[in-house]
C-alpha atoms as a PDB file:
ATOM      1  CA  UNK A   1     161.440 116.455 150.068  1.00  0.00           C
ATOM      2  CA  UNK A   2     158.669 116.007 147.765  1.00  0.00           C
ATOM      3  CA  UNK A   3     155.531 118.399 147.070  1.00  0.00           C
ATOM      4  CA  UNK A   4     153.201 116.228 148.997  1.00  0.00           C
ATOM      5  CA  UNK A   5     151.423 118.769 151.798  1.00  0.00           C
ATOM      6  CA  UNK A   6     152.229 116.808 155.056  1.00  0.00           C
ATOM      7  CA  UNK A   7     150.950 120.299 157.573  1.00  0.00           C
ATOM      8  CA  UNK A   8     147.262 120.948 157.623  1.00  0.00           C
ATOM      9  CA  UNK A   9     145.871 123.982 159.492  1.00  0.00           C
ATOM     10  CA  UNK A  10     141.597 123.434 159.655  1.00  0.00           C
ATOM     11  CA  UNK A  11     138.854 125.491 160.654  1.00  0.00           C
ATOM     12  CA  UNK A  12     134.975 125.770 160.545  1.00  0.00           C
ATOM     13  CA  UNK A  13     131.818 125.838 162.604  1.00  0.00           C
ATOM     14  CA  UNK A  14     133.133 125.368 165.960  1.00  0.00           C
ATOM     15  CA  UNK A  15     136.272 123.210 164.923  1.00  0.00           C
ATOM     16  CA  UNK A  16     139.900 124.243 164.519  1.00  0.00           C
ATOM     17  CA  UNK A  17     143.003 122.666 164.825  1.00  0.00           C
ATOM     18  CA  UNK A  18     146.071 120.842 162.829  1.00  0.00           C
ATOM     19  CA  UNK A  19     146.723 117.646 161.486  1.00  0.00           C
ATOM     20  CA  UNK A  20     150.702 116.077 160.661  1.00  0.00           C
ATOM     21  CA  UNK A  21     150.641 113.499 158.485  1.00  0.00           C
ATOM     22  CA  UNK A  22     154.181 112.830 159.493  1.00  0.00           C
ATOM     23  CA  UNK A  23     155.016 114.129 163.189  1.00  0.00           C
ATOM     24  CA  UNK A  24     158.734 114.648 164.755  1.00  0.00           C
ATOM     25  CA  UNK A  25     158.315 110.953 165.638  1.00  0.00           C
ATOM     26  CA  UNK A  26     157.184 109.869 162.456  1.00  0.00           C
ATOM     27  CA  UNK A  27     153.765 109.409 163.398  1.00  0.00           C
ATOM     28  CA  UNK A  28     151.165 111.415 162.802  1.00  0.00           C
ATOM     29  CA  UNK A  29     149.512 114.641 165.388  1.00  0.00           C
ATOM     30  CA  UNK A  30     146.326 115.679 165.047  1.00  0.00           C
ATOM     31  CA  UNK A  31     145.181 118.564 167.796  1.00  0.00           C
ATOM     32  CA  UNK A  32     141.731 119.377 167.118  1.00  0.00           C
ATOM     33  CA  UNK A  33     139.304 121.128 168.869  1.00  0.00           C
ATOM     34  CA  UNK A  34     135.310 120.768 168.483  1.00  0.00           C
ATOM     35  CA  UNK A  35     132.642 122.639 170.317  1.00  0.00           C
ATOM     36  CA  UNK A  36     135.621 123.935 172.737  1.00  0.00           C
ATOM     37  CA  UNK A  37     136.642 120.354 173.454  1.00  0.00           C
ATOM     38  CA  UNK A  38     139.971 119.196 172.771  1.00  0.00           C
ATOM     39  CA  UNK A  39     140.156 115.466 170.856  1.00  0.00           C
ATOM     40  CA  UNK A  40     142.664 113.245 172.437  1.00  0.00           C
ATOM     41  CA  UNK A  41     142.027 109.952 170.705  1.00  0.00           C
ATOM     42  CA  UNK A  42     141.809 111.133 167.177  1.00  0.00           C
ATOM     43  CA  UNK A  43     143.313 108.466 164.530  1.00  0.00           C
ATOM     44  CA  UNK A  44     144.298 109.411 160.984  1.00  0.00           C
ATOM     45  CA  UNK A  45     143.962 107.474 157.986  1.00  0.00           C
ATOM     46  CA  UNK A  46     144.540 107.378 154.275  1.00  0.00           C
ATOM     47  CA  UNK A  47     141.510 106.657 152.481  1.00  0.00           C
ATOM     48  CA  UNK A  48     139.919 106.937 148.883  1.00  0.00           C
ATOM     49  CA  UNK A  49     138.223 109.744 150.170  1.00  0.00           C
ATOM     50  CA  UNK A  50     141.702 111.749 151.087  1.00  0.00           C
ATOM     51  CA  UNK A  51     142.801 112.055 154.653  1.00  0.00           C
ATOM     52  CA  UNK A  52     140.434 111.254 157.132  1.00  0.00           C
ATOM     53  CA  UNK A  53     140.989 112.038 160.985  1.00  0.00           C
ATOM     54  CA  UNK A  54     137.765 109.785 163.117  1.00  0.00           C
ATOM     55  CA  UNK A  55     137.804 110.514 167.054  1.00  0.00           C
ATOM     56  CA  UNK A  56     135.418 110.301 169.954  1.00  0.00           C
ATOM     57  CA  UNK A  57     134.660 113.726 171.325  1.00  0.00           C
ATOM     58  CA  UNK A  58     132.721 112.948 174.078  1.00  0.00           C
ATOM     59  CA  UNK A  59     130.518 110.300 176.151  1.00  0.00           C
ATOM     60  CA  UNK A  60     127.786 110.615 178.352  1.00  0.00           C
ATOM     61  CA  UNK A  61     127.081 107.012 179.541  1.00  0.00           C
ATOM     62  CA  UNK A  62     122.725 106.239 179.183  1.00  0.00           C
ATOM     63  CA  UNK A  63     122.658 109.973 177.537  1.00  0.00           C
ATOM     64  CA  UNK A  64     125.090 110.087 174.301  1.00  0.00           C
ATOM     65  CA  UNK A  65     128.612 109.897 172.595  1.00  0.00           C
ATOM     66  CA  UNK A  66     129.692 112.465 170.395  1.00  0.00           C
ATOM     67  CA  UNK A  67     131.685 111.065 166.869  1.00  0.00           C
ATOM     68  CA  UNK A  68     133.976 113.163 164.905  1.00  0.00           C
ATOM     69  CA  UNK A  69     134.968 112.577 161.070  1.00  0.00           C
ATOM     70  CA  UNK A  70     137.024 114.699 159.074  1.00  0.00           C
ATOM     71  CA  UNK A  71     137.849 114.739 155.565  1.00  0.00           C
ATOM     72  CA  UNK A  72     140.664 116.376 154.036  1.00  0.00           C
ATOM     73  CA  UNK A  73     141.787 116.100 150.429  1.00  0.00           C
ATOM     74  CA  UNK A  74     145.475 115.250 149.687  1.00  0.00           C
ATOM     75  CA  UNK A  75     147.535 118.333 148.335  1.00  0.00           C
ATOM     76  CA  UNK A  76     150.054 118.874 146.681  1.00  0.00           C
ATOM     77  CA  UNK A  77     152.165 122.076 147.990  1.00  0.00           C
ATOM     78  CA  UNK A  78     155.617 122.131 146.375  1.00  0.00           C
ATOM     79  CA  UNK A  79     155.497 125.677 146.464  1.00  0.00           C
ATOM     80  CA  UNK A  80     154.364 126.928 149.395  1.00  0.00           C
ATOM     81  CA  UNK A  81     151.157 127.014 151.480  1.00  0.00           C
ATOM     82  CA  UNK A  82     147.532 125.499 149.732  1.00  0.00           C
ATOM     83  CA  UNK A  83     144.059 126.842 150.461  1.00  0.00           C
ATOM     84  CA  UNK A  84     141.746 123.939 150.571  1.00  0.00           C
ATOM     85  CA  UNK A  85     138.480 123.092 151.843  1.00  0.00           C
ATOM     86  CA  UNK A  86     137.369 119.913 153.202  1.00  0.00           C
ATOM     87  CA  UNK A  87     134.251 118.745 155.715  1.00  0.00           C
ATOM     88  CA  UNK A  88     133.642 117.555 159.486  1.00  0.00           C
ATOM     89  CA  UNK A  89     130.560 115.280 160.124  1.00  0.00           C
ATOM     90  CA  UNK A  90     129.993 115.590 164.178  1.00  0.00           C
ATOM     91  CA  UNK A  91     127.394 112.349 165.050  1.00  0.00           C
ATOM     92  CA  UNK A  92     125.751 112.129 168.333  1.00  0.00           C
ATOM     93  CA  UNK A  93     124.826 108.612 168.729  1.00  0.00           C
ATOM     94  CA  UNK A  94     121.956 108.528 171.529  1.00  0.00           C
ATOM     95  CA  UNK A  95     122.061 105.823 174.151  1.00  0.00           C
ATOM     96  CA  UNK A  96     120.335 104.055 177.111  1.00  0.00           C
ATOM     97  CA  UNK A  97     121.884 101.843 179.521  1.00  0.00           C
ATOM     98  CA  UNK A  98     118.605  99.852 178.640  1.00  0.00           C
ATOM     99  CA  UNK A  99     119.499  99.463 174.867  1.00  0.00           C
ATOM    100  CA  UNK A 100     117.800 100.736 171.727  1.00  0.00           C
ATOM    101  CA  UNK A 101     114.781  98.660 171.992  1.00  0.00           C
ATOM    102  CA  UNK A 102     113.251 101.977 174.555  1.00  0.00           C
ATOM    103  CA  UNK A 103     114.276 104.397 172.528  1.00  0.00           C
ATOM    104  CA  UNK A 104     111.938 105.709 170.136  1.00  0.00           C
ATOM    105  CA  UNK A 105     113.041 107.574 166.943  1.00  0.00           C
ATOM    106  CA  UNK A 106     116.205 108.017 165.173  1.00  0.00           C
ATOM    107  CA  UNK A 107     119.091 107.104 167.472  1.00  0.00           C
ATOM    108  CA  UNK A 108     121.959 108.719 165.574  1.00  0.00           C
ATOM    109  CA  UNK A 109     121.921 112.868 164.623  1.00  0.00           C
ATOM    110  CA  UNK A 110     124.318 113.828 162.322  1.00  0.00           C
ATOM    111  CA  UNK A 111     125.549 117.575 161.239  1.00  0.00           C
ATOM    112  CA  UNK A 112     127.685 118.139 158.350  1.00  0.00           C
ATOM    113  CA  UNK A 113     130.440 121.130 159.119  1.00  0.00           C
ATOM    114  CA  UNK A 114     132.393 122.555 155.731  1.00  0.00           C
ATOM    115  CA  UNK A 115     135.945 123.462 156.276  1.00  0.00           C
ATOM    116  CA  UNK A 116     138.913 125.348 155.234  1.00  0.00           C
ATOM    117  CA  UNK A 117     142.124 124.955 155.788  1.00  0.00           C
ATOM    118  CA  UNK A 118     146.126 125.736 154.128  1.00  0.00           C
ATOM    119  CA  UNK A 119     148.279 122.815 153.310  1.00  0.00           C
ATOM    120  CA  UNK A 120     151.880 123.127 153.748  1.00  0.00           C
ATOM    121  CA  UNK A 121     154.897 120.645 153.301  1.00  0.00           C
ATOM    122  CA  UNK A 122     157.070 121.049 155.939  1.00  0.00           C
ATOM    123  CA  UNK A 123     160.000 119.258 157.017  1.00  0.00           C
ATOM    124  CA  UNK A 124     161.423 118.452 161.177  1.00  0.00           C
ATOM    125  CA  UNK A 125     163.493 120.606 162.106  1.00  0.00           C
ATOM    126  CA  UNK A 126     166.736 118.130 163.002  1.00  0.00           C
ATOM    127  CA  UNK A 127     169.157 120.406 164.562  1.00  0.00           C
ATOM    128  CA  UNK A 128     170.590 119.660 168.267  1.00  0.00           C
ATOM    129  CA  UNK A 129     168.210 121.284 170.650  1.00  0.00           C
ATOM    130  CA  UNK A 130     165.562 122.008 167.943  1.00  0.00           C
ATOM    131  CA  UNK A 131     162.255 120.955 167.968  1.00  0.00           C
ATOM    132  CA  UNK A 132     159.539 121.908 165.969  1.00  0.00           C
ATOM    133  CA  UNK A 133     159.410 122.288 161.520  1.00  0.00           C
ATOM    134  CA  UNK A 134     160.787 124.325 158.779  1.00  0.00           C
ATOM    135  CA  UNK A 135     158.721 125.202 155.540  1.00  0.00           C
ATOM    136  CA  UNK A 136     159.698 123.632 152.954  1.00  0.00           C
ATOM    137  CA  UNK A 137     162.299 125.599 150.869  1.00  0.00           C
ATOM    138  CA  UNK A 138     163.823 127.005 153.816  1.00  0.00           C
ATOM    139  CA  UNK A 139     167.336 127.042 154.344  1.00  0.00           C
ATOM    140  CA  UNK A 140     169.247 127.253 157.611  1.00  0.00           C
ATOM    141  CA  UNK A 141     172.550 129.948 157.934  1.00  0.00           C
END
């Protein structure tokens, strides 16, 4: 296995959670919580920013909807475990079931969220019955 951190472990202001590039079914996990709500949509993608994890936290039909972005930087972790940091931006779009002509003002907020996080590369565990990863480096007995 290369270097390449595939395990990220995130938190900041009112977010935590992981993101698997590379999941035991070879697609990637992200579990992350905002504001004590758990994201269940979230999508991951590879960008020129680094890793970036978009989601819908929540919606509040004629009231608002709640965006999430994340942005992680790639790592490299051949070694072991990487500190990192990296940044959420949580954007409320406001909305009427009347449209945006009746609102007045700015109709999206946005709030910028730093974040830290460790960067691992970790490999599936593939023995019978297992589930779960290894660190990388590890060896079984």
């Amino acid at each position: 296995m290369n270097g390449s951190a595939n395990h990220f472990e995130i938190s900041g202001k009112d977010i935590r959670g992981t993101v698997d590039t590379t999941g035991l079914a070879g697609q990637p996990v992200v579990s992350v919580e905002v504001d004590d709500q758990t994201v269940t949509d979230a999508e991951l993608e590879r960008t020129s920013l680094g890793l970036e994890v978009s989601a819908t936290v929540s919606a509040v039909p004629d009231q608002q909807t709640v965006y999430l972005r994340i942005v992680l930087p790639e790592v490299n972790a051949p070694d072991g475990p990487v500190t990192f940091s990296g940044f959420a931006i949580v954007a409320t779009a406001l909305t009427s079931i009347a449209g945006p002509q009746l609102m007045v003002g700015a109709q999206h907020l946005y709030e910028l969220r730093p974040l830290a996080g460790t960067a691992s590369a970790i490999q599936p565990v593939s023995a019978a019955g297992s589930s779960g990863y290894g660190c990388s480096g590890e060896t079984a007995d």
